[in-house]
Structure formats: C-alpha cells, structure tokens
PDB file of N, CA and C in Angstrom:
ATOM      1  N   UNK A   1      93.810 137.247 -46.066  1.00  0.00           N
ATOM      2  CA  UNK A   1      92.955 137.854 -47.060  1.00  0.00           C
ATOM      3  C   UNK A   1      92.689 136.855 -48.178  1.00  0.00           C
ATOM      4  N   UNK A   2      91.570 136.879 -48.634  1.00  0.00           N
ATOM      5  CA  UNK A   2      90.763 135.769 -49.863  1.00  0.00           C
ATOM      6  C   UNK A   2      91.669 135.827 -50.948  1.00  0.00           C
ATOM      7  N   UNK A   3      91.820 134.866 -51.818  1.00  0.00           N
ATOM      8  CA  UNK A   3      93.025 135.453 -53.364  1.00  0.00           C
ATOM      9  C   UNK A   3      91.574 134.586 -53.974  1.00  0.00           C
ATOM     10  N   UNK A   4      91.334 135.070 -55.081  1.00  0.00           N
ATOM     11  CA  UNK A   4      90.177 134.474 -56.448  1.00  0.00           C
ATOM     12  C   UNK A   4      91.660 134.175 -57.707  1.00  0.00           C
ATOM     13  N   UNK A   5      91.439 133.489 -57.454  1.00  0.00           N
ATOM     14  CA  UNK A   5      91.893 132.252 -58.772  1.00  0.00           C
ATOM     15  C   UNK A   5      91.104 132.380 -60.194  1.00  0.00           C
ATOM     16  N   UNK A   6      91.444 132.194 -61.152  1.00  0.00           N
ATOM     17  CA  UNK A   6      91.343 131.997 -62.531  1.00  0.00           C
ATOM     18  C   UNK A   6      91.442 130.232 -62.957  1.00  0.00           C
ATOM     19  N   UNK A   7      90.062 129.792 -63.388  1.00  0.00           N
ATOM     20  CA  UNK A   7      90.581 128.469 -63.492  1.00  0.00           C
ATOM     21  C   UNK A   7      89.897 128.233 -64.821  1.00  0.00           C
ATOM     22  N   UNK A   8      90.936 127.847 -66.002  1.00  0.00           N
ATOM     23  CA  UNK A   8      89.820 127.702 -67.216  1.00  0.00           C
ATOM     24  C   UNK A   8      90.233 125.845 -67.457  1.00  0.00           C
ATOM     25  N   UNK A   9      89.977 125.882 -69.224  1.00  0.00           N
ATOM     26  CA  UNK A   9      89.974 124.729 -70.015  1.00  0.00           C
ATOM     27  C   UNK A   9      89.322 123.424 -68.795  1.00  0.00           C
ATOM     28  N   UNK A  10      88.583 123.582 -68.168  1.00  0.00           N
ATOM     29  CA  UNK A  10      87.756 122.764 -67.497  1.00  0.00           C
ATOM     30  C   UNK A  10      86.662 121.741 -68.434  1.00  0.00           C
ATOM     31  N   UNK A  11      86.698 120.533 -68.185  1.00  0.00           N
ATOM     32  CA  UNK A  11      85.548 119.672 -68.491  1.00  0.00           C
ATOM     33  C   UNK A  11      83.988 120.291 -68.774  1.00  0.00           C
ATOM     34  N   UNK A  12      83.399 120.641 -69.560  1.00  0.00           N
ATOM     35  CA  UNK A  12      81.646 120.886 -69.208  1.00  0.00           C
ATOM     36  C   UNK A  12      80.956 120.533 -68.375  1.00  0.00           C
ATOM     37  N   UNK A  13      81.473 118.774 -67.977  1.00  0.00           N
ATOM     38  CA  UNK A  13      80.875 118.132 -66.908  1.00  0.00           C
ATOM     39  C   UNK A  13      81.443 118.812 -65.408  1.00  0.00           C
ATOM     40  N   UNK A  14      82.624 119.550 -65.395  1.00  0.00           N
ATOM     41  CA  UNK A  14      82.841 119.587 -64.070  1.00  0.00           C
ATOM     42  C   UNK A  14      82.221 120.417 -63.555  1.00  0.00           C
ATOM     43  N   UNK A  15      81.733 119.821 -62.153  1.00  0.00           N
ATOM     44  CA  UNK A  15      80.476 120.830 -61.129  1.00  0.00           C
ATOM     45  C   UNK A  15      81.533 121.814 -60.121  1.00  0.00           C
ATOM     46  N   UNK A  16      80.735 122.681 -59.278  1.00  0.00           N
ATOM     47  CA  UNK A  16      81.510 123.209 -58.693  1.00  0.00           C
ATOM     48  C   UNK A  16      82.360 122.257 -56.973  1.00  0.00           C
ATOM     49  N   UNK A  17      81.535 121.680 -57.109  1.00  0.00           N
ATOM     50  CA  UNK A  17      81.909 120.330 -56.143  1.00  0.00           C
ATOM     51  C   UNK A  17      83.146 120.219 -56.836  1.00  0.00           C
ATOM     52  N   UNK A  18      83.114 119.666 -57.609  1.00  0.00           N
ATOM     53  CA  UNK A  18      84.272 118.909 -58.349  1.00  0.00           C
ATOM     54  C   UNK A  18      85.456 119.883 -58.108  1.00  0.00           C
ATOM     55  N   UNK A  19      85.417 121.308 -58.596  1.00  0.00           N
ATOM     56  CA  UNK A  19      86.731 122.211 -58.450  1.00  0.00           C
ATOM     57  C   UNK A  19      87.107 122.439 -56.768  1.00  0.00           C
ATOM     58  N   UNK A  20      85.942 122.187 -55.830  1.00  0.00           N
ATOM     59  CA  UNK A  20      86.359 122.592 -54.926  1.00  0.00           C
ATOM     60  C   UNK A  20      87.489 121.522 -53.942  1.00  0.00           C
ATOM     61  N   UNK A  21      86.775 120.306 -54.472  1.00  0.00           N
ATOM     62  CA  UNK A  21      87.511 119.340 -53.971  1.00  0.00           C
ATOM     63  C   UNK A  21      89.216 119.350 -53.976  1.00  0.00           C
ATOM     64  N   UNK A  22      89.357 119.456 -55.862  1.00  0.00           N
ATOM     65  CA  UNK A  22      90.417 119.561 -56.350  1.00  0.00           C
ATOM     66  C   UNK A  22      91.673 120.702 -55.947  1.00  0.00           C
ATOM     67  N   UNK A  23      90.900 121.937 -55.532  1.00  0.00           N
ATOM     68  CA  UNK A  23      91.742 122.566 -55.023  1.00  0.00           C
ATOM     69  C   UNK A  23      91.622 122.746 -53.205  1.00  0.00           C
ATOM     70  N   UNK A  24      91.157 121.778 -52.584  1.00  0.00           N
ATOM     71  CA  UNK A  24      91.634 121.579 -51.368  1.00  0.00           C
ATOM     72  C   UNK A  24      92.618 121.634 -50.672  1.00  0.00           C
ATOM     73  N   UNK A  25      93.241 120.874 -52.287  1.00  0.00           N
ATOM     74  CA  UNK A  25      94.820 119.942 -51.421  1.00  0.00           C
ATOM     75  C   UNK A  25      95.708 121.229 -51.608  1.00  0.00           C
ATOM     76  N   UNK A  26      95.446 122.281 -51.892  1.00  0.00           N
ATOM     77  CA  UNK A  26      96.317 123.465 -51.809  1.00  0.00           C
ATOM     78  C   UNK A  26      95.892 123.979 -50.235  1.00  0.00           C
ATOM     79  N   UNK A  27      94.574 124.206 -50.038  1.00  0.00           N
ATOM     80  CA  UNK A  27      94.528 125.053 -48.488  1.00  0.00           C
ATOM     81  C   UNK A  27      92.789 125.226 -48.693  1.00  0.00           C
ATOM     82  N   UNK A  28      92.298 126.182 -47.537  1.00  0.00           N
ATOM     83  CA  UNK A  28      91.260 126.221 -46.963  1.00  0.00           C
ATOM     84  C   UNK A  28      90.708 126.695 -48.588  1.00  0.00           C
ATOM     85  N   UNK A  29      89.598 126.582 -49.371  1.00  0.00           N
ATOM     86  CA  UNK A  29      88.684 126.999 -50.394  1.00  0.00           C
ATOM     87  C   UNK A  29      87.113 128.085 -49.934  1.00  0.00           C
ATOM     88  N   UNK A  30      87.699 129.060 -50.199  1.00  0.00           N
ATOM     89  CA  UNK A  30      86.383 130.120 -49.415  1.00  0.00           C
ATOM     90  C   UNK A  30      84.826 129.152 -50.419  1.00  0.00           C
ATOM     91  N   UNK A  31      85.374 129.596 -51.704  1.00  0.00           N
ATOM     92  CA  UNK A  31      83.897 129.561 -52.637  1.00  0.00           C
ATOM     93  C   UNK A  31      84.851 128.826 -54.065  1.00  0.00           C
ATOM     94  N   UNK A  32      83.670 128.072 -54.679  1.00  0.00           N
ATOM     95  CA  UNK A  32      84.459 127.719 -55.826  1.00  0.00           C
ATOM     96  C   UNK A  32      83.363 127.424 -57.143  1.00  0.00           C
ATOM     97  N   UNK A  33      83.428 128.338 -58.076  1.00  0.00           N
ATOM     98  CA  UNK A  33      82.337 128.492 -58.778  1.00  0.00           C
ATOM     99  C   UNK A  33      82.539 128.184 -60.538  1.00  0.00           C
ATOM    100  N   UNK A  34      81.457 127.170 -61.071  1.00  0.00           N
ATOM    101  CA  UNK A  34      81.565 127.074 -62.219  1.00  0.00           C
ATOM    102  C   UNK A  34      80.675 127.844 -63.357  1.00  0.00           C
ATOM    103  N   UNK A  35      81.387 128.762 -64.345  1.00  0.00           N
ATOM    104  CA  UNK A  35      80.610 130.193 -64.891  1.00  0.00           C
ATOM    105  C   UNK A  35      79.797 128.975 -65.528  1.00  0.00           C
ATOM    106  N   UNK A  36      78.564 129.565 -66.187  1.00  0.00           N
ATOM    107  CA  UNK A  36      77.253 128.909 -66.992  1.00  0.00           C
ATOM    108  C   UNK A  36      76.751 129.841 -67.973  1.00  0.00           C
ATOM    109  N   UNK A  37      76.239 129.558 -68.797  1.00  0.00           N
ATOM    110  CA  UNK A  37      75.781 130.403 -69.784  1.00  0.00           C
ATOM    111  C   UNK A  37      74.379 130.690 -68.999  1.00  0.00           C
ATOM    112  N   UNK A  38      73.859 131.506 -69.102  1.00  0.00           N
ATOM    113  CA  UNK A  38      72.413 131.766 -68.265  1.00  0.00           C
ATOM    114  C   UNK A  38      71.153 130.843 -69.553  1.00  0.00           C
ATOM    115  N   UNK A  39      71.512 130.831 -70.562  1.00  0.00           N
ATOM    116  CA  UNK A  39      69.658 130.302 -71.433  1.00  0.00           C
ATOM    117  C   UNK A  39      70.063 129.328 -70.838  1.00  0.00           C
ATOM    118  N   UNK A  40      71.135 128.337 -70.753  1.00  0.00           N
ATOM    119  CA  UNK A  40      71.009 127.003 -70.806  1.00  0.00           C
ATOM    120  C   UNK A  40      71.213 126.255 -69.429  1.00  0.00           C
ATOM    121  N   UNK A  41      72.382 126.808 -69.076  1.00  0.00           N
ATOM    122  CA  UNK A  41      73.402 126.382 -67.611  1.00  0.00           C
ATOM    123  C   UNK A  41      74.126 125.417 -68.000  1.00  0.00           C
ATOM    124  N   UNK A  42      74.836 125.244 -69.465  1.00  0.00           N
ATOM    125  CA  UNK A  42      75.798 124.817 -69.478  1.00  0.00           C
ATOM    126  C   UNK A  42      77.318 125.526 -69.390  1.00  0.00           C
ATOM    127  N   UNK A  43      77.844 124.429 -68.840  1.00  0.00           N
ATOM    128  CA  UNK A  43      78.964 124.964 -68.333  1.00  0.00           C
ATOM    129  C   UNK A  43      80.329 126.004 -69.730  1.00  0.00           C
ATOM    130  N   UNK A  44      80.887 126.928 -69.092  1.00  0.00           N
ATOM    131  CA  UNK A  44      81.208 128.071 -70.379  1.00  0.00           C
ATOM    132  C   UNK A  44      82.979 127.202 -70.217  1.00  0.00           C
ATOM    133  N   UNK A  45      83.270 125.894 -69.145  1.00  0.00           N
ATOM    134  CA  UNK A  45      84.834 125.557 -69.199  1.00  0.00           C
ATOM    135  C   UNK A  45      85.554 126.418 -68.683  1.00  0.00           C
ATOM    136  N   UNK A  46      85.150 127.413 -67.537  1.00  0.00           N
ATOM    137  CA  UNK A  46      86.149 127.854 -66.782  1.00  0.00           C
ATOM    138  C   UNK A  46      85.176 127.999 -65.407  1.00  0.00           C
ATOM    139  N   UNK A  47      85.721 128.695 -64.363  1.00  0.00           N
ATOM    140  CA  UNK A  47      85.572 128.822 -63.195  1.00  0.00           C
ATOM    141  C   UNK A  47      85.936 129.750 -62.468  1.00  0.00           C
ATOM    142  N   UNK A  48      85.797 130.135 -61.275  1.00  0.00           N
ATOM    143  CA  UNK A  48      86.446 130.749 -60.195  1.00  0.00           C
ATOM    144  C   UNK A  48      86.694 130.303 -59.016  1.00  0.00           C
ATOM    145  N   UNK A  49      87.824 130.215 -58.182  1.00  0.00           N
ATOM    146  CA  UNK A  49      88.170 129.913 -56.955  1.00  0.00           C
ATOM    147  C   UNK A  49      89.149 130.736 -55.988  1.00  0.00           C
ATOM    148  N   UNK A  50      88.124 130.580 -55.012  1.00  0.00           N
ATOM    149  CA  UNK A  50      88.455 131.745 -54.094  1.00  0.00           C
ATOM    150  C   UNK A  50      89.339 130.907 -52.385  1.00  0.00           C
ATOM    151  N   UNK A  51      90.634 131.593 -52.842  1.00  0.00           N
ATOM    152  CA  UNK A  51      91.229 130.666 -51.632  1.00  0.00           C
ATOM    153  C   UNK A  51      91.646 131.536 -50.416  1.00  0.00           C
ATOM    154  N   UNK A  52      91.409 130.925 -49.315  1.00  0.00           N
ATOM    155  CA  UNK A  52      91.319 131.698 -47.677  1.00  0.00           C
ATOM    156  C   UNK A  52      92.868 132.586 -47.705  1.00  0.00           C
ATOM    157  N   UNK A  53      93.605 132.123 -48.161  1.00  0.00           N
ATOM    158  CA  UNK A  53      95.032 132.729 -48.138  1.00  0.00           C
ATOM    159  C   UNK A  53      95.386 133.046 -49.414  1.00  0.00           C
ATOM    160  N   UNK A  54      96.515 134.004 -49.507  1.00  0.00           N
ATOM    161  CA  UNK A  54      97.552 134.526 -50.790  1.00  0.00           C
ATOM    162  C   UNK A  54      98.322 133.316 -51.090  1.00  0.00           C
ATOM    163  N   UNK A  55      99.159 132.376 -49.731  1.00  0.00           N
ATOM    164  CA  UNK A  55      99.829 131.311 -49.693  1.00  0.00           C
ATOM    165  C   UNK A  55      99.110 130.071 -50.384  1.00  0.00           C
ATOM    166  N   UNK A  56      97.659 130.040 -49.869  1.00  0.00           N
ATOM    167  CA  UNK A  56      97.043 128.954 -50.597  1.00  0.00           C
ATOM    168  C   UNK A  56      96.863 129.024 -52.148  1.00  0.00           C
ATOM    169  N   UNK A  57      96.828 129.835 -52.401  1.00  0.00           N
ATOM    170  CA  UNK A  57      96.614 130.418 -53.756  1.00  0.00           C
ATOM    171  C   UNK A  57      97.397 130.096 -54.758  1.00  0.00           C
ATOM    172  N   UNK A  58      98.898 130.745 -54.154  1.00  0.00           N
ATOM    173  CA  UNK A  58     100.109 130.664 -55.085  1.00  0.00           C
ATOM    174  C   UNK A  58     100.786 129.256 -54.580  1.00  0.00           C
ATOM    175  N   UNK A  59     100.164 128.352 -54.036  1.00  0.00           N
ATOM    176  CA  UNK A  59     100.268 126.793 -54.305  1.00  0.00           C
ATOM    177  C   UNK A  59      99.069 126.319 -55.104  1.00  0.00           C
ATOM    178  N   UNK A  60      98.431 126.657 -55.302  1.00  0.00           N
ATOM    179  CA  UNK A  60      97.605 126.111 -55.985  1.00  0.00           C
ATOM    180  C   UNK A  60      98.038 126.471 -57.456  1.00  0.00           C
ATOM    181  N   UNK A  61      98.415 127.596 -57.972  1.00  0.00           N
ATOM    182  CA  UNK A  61      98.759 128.493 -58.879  1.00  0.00           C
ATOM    183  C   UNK A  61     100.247 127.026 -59.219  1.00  0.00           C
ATOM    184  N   UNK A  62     100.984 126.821 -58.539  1.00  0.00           N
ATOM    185  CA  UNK A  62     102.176 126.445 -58.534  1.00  0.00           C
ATOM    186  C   UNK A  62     101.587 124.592 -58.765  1.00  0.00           C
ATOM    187  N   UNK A  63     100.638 124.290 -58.147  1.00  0.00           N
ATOM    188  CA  UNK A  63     101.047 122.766 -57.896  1.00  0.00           C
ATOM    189  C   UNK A  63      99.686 122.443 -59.444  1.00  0.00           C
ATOM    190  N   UNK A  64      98.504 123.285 -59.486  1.00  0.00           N
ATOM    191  CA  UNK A  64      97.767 122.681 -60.397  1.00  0.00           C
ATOM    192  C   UNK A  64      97.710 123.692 -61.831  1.00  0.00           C
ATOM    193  N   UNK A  65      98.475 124.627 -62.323  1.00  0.00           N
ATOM    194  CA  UNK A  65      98.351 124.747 -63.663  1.00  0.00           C
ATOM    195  C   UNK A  65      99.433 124.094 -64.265  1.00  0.00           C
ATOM    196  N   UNK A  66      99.005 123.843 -65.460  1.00  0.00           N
ATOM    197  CA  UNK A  66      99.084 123.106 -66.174  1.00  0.00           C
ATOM    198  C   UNK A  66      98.827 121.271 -66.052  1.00  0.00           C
ATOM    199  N   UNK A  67      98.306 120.991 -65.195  1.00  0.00           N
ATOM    200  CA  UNK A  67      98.478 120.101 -64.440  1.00  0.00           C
ATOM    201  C   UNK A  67      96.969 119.046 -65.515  1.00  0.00           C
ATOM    202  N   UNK A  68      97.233 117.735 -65.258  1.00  0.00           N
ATOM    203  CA  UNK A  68      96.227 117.003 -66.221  1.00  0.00           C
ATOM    204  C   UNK A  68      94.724 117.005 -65.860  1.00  0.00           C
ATOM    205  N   UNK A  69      93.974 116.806 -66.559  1.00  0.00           N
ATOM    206  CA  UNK A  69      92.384 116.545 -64.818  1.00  0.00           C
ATOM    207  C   UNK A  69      91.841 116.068 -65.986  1.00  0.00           C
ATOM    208  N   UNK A  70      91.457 114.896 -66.321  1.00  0.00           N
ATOM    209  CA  UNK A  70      90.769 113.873 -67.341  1.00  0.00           C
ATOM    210  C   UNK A  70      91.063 114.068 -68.694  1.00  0.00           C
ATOM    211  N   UNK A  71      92.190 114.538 -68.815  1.00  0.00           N
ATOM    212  CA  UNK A  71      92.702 114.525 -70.066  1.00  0.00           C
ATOM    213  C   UNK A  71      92.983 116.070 -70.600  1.00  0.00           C
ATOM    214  N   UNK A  72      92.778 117.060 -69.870  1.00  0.00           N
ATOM    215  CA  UNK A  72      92.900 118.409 -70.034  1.00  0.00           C
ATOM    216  C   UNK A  72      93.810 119.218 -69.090  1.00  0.00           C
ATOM    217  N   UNK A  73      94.304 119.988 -69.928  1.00  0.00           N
ATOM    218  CA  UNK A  73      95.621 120.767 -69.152  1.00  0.00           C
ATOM    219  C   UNK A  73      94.576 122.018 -68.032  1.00  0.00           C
ATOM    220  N   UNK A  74      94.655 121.915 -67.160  1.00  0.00           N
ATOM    221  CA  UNK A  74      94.146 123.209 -66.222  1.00  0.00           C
ATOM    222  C   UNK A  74      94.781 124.693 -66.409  1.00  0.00           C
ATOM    223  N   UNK A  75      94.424 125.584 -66.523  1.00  0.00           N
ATOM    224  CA  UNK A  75      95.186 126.810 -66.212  1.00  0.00           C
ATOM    225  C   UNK A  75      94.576 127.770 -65.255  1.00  0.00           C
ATOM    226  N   UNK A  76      95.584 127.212 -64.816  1.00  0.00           N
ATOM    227  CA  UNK A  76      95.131 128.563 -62.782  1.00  0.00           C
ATOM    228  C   UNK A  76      95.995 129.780 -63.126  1.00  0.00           C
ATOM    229  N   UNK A  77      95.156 130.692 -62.762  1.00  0.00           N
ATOM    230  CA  UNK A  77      96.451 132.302 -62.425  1.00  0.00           C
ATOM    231  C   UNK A  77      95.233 132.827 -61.901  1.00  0.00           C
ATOM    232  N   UNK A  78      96.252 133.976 -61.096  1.00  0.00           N
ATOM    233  CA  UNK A  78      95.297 134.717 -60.198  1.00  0.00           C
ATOM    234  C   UNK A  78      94.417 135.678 -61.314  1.00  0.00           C
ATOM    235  N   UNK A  79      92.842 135.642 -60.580  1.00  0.00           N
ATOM    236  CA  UNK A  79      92.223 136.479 -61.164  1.00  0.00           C
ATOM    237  C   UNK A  79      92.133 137.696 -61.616  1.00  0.00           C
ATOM    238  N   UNK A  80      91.777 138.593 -62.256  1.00  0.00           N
ATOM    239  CA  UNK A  80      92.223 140.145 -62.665  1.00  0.00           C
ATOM    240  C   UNK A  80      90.673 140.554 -62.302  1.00  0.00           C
ATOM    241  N   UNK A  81      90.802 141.638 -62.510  1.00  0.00           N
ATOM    242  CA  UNK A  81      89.321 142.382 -62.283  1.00  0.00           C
ATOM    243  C   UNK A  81      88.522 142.628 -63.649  1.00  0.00           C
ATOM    244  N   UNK A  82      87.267 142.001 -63.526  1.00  0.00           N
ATOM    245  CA  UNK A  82      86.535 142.512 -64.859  1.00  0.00           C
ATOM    246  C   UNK A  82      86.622 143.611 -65.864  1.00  0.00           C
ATOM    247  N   UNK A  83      86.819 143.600 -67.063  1.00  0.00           N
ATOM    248  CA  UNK A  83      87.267 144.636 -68.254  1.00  0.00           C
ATOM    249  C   UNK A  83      85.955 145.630 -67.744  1.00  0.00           C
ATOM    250  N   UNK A  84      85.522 147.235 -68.165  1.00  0.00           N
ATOM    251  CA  UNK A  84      84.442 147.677 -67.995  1.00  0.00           C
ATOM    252  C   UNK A  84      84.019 147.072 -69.543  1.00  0.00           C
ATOM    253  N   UNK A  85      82.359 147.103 -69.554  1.00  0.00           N
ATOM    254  CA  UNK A  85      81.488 146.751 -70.567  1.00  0.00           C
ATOM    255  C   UNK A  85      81.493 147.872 -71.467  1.00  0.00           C
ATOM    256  N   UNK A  86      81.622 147.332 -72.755  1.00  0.00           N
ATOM    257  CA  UNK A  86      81.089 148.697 -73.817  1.00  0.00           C
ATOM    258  C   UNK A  86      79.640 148.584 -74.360  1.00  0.00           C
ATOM    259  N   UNK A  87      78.763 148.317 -73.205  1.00  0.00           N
ATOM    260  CA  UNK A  87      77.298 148.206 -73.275  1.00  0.00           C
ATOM    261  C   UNK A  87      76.536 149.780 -73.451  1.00  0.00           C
ATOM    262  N   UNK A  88      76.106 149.889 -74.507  1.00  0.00           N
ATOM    263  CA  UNK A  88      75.367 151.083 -74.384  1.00  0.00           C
ATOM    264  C   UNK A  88      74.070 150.997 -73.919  1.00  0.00           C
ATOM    265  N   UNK A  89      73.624 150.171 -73.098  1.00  0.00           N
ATOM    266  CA  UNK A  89      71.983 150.119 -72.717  1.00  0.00           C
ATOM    267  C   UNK A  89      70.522 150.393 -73.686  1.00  0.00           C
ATOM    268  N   UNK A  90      71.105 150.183 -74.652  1.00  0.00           N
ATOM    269  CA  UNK A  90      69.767 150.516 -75.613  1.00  0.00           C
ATOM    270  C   UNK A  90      69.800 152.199 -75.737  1.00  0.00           C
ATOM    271  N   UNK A  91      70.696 152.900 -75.343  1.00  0.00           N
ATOM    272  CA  UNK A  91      70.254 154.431 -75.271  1.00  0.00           C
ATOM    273  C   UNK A  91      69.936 154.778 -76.374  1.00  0.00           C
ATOM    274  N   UNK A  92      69.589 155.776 -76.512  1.00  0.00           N
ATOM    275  CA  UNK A  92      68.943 156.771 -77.713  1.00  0.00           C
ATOM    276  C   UNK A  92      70.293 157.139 -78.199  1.00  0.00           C
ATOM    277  N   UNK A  93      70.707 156.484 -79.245  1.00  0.00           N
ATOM    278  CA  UNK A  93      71.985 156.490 -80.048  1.00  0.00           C
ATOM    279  C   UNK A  93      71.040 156.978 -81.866  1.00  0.00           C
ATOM    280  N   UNK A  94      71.649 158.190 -82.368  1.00  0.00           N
ATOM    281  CA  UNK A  94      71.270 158.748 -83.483  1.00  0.00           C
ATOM    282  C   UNK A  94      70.010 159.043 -83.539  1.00  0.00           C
ATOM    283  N   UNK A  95      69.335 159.657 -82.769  1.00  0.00           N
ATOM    284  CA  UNK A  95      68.090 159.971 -82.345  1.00  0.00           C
ATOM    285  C   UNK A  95      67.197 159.698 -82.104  1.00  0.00           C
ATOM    286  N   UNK A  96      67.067 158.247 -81.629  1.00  0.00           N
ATOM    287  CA  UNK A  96      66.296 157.499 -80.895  1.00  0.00           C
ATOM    288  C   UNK A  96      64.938 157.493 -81.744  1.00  0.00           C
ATOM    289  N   UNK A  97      63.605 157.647 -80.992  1.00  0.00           N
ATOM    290  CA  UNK A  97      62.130 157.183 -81.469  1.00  0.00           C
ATOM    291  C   UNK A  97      62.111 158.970 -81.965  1.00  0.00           C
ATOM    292  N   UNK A  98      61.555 158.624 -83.426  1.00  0.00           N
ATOM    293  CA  UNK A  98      60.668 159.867 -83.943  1.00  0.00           C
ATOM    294  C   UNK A  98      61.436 161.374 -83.928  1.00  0.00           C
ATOM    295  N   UNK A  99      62.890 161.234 -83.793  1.00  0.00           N
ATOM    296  CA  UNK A  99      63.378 162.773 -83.627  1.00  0.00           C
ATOM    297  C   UNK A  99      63.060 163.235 -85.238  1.00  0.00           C
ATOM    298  N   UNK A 100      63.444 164.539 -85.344  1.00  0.00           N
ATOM    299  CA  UNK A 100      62.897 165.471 -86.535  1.00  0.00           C
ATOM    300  C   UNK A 100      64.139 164.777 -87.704  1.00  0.00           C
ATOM    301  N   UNK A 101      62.967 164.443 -88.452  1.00  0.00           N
ATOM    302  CA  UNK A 101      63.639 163.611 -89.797  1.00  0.00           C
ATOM    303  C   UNK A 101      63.487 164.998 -90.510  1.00  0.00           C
ATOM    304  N   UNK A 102      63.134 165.777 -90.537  1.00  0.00           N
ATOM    305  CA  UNK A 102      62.905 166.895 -91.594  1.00  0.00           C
ATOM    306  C   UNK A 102      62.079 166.302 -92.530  1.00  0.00           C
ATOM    307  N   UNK A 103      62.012 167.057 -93.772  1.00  0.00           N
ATOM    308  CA  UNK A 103      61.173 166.178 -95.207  1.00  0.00           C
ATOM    309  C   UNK A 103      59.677 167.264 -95.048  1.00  0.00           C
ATOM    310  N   UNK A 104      58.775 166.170 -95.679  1.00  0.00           N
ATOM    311  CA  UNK A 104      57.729 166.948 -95.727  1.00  0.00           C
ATOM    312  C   UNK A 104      56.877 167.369 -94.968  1.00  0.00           C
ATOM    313  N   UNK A 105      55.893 167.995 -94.149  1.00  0.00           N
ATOM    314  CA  UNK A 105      55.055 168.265 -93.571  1.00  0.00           C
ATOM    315  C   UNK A 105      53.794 167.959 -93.879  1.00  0.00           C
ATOM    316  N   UNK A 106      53.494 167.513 -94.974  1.00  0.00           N
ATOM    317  CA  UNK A 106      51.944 167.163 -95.054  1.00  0.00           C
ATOM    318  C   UNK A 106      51.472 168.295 -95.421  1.00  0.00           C
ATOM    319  N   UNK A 107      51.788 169.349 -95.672  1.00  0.00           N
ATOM    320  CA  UNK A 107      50.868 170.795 -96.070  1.00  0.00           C
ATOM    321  C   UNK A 107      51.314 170.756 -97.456  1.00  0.00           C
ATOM    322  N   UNK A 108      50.265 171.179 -98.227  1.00  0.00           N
ATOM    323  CA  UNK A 108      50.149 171.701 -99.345  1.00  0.00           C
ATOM    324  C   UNK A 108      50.061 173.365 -99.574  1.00  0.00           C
ATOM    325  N   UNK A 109      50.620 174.220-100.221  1.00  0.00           N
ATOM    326  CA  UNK A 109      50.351 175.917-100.400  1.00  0.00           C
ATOM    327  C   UNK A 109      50.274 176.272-101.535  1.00  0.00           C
TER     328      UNK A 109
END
C-alpha cells in the first residue's frame, strides 16, 4: 500500500525531479510533488512524496529527516490528512444583496 510523506524546508529551486531522485535511495517512489503557489508557480518549500511501500517510507522517514540537502535540514514525516477549510464560499452571510434594511419607504402621508 502507497505511504505519502511530508517533506518540507526544501530549496525554492528544488523541482519535483529533484525530490524524486533523492528519495529513491529509500525504495520504489509512486509520485513526488513540489506544492506552488498557483499566481506565480513558485515553489511554497515543501512537497509531497508518495512511496510504493509503508517500509519504504519509514526508511525514508528514518534515513532523510533531518538530514542536510544544500545547506538545509529536510523534514520528512508521514503525511496527515488535510484540516477541513473554514471557507464560507461567499455565502449570503448577514443578509446578503438588498435584504430589508427597514428605514424609510419613500412615502410621504
């Protein structure tokens, strides 16, 4: 079964080539991905890597965190699952377009 890795404090320059290489020398590498900011596509200094085994994983976990890579400490741990978003979608929060403000009516009596 696949294990996804956690890989931060990464170089800006490093491509996803680059991580995949690096974690080879642990075991088979399904996918190995460097996050990007979407306006720009510069790199956000972390990653994801997805290794063919649990075993490959927790050598990789074991042989490369903390470990040097051009002058920067790596930190691998296994991945967790995304927080949920506290995105409210633009909804109609405090009454959205034009609800009844009360006040005046425009009539005179």
């Amino acid at each position: 079964m696949n294990k996804k890795l956690y890989v931060g404090n990464l170089l800006y320059e490093t491509t996803d080539e680059d991580l995949k290489q690096t974690f080879s020398a642990a075991g088979n590498v399904v996918s190995a991905t460097i996050i990007r900011y979407r306006d720009t596509g510069r790199s956000k200094g972390f990653g994801f890597v997805e290794m063919e085994t649990e075993e490959a994983a927790q050598k990789a976990i074991d042989t490369l965190n903390g470990q040097d890579s051009k002058g920067r400490r790596l930190v691998v741990s296994e991945a967790r699952p995304p927080k949920p978003r506290n995105d409210f979608g633009g909804g109609q929060r405090g009454g959205g377009y034009g609800g009844d403000q009360g006040g005046d009516t425009g009539t005179q009596g």
